[in-house]
Protein backbone atom coordinates (compact mmCIF):
# COMPACT_ATOMS: atom_id res chain seq x y z
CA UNK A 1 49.52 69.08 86.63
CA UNK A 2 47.02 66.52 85.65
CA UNK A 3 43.88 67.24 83.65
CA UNK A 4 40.76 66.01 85.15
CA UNK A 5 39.04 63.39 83.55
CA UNK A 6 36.18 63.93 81.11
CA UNK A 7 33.46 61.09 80.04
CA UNK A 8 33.36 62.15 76.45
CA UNK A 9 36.20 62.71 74.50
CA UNK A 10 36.43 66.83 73.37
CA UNK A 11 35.53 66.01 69.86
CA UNK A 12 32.31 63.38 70.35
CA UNK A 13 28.89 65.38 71.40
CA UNK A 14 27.30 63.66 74.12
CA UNK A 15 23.79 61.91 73.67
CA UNK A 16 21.16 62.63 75.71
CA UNK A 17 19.58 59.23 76.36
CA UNK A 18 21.55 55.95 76.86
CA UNK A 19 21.94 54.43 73.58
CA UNK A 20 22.53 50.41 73.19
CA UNK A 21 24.89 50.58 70.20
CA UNK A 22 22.95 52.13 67.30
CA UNK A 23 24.08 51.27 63.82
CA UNK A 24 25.92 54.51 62.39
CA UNK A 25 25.81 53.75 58.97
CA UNK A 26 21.82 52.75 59.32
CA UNK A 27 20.14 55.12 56.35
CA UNK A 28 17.81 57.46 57.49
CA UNK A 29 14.82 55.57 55.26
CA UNK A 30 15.22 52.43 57.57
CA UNK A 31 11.59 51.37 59.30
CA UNK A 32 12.30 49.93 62.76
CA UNK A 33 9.70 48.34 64.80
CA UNK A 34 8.76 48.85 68.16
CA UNK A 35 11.08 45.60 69.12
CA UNK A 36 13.73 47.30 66.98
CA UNK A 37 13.24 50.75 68.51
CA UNK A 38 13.37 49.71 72.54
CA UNK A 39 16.60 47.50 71.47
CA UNK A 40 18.10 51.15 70.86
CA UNK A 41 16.01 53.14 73.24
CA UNK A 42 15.75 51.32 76.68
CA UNK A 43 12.34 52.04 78.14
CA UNK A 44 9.08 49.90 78.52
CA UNK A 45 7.11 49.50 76.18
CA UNK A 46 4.44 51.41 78.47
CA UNK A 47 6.64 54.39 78.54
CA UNK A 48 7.43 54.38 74.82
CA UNK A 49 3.86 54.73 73.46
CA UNK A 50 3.51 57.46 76.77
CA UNK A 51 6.09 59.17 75.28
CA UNK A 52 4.61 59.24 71.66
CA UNK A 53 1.11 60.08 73.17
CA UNK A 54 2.70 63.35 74.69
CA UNK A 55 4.83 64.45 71.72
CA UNK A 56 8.27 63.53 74.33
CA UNK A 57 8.83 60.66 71.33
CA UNK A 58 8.56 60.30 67.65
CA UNK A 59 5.04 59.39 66.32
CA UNK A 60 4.77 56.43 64.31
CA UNK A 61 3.58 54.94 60.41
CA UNK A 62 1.37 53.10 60.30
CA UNK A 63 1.07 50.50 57.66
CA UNK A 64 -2.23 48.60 58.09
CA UNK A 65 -1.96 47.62 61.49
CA UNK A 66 2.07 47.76 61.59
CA UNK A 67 3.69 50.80 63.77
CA UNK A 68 7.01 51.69 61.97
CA UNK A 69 9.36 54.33 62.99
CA UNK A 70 12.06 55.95 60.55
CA UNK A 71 15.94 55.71 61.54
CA UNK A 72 16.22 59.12 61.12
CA UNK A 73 13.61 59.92 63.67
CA UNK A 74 15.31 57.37 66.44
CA UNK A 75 18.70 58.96 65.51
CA UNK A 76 17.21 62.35 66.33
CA UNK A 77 15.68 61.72 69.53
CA UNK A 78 19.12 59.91 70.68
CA UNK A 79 21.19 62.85 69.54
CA UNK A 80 18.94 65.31 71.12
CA UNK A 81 16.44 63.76 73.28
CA UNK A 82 13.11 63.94 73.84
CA UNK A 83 11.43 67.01 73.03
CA UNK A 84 9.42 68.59 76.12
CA UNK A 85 5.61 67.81 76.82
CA UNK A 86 3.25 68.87 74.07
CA UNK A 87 0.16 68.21 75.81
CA UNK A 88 -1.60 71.68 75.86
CA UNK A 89 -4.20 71.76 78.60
CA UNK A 90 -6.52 74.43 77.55
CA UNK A 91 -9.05 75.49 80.14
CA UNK A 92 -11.47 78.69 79.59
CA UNK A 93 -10.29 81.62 81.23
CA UNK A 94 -12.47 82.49 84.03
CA UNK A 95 -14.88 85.09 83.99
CA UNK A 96 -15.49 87.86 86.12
CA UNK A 97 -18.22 87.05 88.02
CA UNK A 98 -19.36 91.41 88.23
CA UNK A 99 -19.52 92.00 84.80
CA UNK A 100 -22.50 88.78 84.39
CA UNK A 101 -25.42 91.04 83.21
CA UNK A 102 -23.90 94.23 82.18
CA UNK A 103 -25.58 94.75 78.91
CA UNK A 104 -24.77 98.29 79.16
């Protein structure tokens, strides 16, 4: 009886987002650049700093007016993707309209 086929092999953990060959023996100190970052990561630029804005992505260094990100960060988000939307909308809860006044 044949086994069915599987895309990973049993002993290799799938990553989450599609990742364009990323250096494996790249220490985790390594600054990448944007240019260096979307090589690995393949969204728009756009969507990248989107991303960062909302907390989905890694935020950046800055040095001066250089963005750097660490390899450690980039190997995170490949290994377990983006984390969900951090963007907290926080509205006032509404008030009941009945007790306006009541200074009993």
């Amino acid at each position: 009886m044949k086994q069915p086929a599987t895309k990973t092999p049993p002993n290799k953990v799938e990553t989450h987002l599609y990742v364009r060959d990323f250096p494996p023996d790249l220490p985790n100190t390594t600054w990448l650049t944007i240019d260096e970052v979307l090589r690995y990561v393949p969204v728009s630029r756009a969507v990248w700093y989107r991303g960062v804005r909302s907390g989905a992505f890694p935020r950046q260094h800055k040095v001066g007016r250089s963005s750097f990100w660490t390899a450690r960060d980039i190997r995170a988000l490949l290994d377990l993707g983006p984390k969900r939307n951090r963007r907290i909308t926080s509205r006032a809860a509404p008030q009941d309209p009945s007790s306006k006044g009541d200074v009993n």
